[in-house]
Protein backbone atom coordinates (compact mmCIF):
# COMPACT_ATOMS: atom_id res chain seq x y z
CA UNK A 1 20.69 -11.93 -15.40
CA UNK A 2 20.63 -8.22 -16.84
CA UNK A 3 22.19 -6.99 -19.91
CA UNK A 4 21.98 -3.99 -21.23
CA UNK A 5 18.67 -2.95 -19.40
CA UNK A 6 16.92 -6.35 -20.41
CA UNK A 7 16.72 -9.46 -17.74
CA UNK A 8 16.33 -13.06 -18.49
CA UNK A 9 16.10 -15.92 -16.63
CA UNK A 10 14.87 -19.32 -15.77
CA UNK A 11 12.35 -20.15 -13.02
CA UNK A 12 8.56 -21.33 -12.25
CA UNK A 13 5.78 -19.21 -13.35
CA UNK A 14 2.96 -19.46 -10.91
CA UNK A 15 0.51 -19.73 -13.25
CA UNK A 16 2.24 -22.24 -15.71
CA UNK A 17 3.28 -23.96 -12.91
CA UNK A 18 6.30 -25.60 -14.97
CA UNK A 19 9.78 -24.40 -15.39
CA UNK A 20 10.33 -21.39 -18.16
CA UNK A 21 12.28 -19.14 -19.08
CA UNK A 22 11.33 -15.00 -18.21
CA UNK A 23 12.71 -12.57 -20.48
CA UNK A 24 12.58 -8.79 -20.99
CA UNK A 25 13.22 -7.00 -24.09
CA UNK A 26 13.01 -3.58 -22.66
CA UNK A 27 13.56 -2.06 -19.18
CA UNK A 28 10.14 -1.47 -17.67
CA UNK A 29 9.46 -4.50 -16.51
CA UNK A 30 5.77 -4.52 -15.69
CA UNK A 31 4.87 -4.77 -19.16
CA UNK A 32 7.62 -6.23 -20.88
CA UNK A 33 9.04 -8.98 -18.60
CA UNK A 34 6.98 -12.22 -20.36
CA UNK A 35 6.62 -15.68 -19.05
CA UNK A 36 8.01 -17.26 -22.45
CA UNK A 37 5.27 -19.99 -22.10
CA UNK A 38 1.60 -18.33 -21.33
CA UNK A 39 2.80 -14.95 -22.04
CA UNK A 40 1.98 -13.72 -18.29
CA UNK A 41 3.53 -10.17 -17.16
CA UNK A 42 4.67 -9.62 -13.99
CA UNK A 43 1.74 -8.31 -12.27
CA UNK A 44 -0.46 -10.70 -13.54
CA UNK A 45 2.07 -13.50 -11.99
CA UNK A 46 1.79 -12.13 -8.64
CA UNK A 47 -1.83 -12.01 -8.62
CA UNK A 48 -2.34 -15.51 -8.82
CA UNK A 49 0.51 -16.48 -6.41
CA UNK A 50 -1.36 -14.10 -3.99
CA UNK A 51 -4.72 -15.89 -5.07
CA UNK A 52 -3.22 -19.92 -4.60
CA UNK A 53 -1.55 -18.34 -1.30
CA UNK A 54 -4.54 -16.64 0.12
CA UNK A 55 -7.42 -18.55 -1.31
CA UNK A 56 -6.23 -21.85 -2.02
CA UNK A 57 -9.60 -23.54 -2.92
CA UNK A 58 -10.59 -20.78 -5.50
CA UNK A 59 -10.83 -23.48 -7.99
CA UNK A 60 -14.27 -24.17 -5.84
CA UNK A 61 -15.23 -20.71 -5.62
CA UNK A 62 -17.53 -18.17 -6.89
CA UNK A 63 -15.05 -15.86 -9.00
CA UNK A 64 -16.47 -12.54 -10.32
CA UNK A 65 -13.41 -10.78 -12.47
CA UNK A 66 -13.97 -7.44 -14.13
CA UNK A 67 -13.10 -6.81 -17.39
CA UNK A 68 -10.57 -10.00 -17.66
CA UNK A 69 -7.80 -10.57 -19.87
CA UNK A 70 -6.89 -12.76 -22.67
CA UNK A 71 -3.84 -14.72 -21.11
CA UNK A 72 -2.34 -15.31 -17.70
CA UNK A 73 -4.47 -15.59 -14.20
CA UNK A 74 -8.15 -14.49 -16.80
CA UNK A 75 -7.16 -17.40 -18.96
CA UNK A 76 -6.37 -19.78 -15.88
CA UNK A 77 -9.31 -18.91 -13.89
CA UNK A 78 -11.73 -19.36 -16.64
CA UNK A 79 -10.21 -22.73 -17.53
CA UNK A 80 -10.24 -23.86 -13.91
CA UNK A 81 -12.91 -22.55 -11.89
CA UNK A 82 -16.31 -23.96 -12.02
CA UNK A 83 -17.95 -20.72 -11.03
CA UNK A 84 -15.84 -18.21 -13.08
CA UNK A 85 -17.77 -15.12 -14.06
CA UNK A 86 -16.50 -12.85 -16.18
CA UNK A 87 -17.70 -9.20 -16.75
CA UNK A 88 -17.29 -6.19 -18.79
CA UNK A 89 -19.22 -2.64 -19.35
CA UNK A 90 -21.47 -2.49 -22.06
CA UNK A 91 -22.89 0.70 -22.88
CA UNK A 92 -25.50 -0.78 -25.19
CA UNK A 93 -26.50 -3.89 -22.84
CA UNK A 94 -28.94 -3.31 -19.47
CA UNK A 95 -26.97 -4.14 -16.58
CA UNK A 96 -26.80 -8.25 -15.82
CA UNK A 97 -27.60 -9.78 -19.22
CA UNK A 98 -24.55 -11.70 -21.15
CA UNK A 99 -22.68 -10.66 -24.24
CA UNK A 100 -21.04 -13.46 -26.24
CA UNK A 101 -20.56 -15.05 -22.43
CA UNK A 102 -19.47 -11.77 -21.18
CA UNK A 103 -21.81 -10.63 -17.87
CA UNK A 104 -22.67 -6.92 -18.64
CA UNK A 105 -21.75 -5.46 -14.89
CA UNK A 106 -20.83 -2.20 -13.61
CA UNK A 107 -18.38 -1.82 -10.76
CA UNK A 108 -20.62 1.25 -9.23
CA UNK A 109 -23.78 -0.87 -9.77
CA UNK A 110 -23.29 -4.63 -9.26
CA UNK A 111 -26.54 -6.55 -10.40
CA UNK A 112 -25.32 -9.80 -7.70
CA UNK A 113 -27.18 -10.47 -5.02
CA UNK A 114 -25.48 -9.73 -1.67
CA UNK A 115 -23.36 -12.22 0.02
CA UNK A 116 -22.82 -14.17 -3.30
CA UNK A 117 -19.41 -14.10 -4.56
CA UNK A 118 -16.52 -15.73 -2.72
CA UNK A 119 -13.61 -13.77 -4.84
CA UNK A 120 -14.10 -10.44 -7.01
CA UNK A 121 -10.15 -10.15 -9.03
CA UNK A 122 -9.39 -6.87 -11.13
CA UNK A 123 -5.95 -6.30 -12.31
CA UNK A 124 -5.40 -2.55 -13.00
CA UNK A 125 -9.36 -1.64 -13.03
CA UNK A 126 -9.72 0.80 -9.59
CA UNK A 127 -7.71 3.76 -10.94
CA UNK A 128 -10.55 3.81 -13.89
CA UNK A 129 -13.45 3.99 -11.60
CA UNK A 130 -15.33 7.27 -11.79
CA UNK A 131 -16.64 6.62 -7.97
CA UNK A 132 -14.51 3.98 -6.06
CA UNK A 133 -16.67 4.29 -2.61
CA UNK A 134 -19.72 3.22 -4.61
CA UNK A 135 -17.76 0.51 -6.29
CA UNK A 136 -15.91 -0.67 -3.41
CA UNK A 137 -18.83 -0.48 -1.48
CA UNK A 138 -20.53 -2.84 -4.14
CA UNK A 139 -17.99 -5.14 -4.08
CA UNK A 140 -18.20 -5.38 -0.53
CA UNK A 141 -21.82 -5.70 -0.20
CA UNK A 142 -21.59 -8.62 -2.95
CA UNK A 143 -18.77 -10.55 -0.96
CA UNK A 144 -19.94 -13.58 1.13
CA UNK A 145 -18.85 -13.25 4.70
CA UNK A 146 -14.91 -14.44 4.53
CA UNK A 147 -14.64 -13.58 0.41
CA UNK A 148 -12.26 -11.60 -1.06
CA UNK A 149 -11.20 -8.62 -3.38
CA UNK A 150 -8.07 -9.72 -4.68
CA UNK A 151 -6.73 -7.06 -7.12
CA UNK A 152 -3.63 -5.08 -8.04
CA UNK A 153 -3.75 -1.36 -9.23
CA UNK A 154 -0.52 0.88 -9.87
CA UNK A 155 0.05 2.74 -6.75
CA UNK A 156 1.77 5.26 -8.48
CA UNK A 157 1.81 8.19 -5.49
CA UNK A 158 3.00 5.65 -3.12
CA UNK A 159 3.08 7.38 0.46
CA UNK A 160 1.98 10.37 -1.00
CA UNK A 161 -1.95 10.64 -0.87
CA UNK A 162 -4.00 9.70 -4.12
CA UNK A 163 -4.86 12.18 -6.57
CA UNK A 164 -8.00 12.69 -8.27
CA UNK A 165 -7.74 13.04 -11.97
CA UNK A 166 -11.40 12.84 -13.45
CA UNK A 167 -14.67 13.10 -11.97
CA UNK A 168 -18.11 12.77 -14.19
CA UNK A 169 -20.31 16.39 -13.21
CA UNK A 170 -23.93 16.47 -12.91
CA UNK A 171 -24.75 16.45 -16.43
CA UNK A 172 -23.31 13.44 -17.16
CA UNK A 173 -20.05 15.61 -18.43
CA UNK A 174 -16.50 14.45 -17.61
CA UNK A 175 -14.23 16.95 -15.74
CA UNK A 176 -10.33 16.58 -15.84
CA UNK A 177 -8.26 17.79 -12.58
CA UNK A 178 -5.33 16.97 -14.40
CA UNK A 179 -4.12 16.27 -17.97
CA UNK A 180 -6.12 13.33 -19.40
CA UNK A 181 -4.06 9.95 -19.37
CA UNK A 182 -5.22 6.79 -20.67
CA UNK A 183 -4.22 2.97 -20.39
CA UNK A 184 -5.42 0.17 -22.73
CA UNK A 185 -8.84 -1.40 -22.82
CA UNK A 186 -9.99 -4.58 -24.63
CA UNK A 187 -13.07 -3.03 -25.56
CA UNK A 188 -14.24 0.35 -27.03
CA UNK A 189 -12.06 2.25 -28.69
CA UNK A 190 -8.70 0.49 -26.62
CA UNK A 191 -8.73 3.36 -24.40
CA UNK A 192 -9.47 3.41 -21.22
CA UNK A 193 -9.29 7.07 -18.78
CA UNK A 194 -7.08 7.26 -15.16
CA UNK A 195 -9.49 8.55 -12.99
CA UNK A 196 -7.25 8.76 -9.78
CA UNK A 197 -3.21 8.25 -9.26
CA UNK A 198 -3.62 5.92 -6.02
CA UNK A 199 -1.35 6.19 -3.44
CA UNK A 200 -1.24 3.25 -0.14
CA UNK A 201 -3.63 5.68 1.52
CA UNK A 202 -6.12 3.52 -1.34
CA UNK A 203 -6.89 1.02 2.03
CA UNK A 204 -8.14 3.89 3.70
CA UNK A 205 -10.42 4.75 0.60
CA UNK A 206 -11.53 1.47 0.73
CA UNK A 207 -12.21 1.62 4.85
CA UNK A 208 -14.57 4.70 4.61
CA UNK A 209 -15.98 3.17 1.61
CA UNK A 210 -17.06 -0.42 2.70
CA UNK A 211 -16.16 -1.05 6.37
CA UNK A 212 -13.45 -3.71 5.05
CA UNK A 213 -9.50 -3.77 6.10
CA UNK A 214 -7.03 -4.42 3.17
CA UNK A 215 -3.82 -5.62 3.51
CA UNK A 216 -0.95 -4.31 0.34
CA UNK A 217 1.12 -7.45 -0.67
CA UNK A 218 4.11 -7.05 -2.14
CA UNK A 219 6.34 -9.61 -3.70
CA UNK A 220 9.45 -9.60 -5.06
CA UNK A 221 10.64 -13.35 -6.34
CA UNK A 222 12.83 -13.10 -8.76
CA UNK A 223 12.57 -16.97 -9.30
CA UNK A 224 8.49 -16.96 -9.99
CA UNK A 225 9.47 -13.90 -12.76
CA UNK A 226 7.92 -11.12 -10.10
CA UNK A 227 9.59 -8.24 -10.04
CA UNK A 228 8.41 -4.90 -11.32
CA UNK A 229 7.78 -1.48 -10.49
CA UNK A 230 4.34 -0.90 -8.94
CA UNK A 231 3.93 -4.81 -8.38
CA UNK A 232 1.80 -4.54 -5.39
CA UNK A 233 -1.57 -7.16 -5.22
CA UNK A 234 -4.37 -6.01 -2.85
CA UNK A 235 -6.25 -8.00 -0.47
CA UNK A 236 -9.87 -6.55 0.88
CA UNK A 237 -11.18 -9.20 2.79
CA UNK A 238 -15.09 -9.39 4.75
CA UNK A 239 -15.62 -10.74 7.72
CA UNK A 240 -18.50 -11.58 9.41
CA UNK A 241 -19.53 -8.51 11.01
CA UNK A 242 -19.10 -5.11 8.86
CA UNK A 243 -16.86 -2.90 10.84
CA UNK A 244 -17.60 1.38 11.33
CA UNK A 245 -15.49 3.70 11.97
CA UNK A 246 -17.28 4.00 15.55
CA UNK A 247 -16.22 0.30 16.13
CA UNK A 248 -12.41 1.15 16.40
């Protein structure tokens, strides 16, 4: 129930799996409406009911997730997945070694082989991407035939078309379109740039980058503690044969 712009309630957190209780002590829920148990937000909730719905043997699979957190679906994949690797960007480490069990890995520049990972996640990573065609054509070319990108990212222009933000020049220099903004990081200095305000056009993006269709899930389950603004979870899925724009 609300009350005076916070919500609580009882219901089954998907990635407890046991009954809790979901509270909010402030109004935006998509950061502040906690899973009372594993401390899950709401985003983070319907990324793995996406993942058990859409890939229900990822507990067998190869799972690549970019720069993972320290609770919720990160916590449950690592703890349940055989194959679970995580990754984050290490300026000072080459490309493919490990960190204190961290894979050093850039989106843009994937050291995998090709056709070796059944499921890349990111939650809220693809709006901090300098290049997004070379990343999502990375993660594509990484994918086995059938894998998935499962991933949510605020699509904060909705039907409007995405907005570029920031763009790195030639000289390694970074150029702002629009007036820097900045979401948390775990590592660094805790800050982390937008690069582009996405819009639902971002499955077109992702199209002309990789050849791959994506479908935009959106749920809205009051019972599993999902709702939110911007709650949407992404699905970019390869098939067997790469599709061009000269196919359709």
């Amino acid at each position: 129930m609300f009350f005076k712009n916070k919500l609580k309630n009882k219901g089954v957190c998907p990635i407890c799996e046991i009954e809790v209780n979901f509270i909010a002590k402030q109004s935006w829920l998509r950061d502040f409406y906690i899973c009372t148990n594993c401390g899950s937000i709401p985003r983070e909730r319907a990324l793995m009911e996406t993942i058990k719905t859409n890939y229900p043997n990822w507990k067998q699979a190869v799972i690549h997730e970019t720069s993972p957190g320290n609770r919720g679906t990160s916590v449950r994949l690592q703890n349940e997945c055989k194959e679970y690797i995580p990754s984050q960007y290490f300026k000072d480490r080459p490309l493919g070694t490990v960190k204190k069990g961290i894979r050093c890995e850039n989106l843009e520049s994937l050291t995998f082989e090709d056709n070796s990972i059944d499921l890349h996640i990111s939650q809220d990573v693809m709006e901090h991407v300098f290049d997004p065609a070379k990343a999502f054509s990375e993660i594509a070319r990484t994918l086995k035939p059938g894998g998935m990108h499962i991933f949510t990212v605020p699509l904060v222009n909705k039907a409007n078309p995405s907005v570029r933000r920031a763009k790195i020049d030639n000289e390694n220099n970074i150029v702002h379109f629009e007036k820097p903004s900045y979401h948390g990081s775990p590592i660094g200095d805790g800050k982390s740039l937008v690069t582009i305000d996405w819009g639902y056009d971002i499955c077109d993006h992702i199209f002309q980058s990789s050849g791959l269709f994506t479908r935009i899930i959106y749920i809205d389950n009051i019972e599993k503690g999902i709702r939110a603004e911007y709650i949407e979870v992404l699905i970019t899925q390869k098939n067997q044969k790469k599709i061009s724009v000269s196919d359709l």
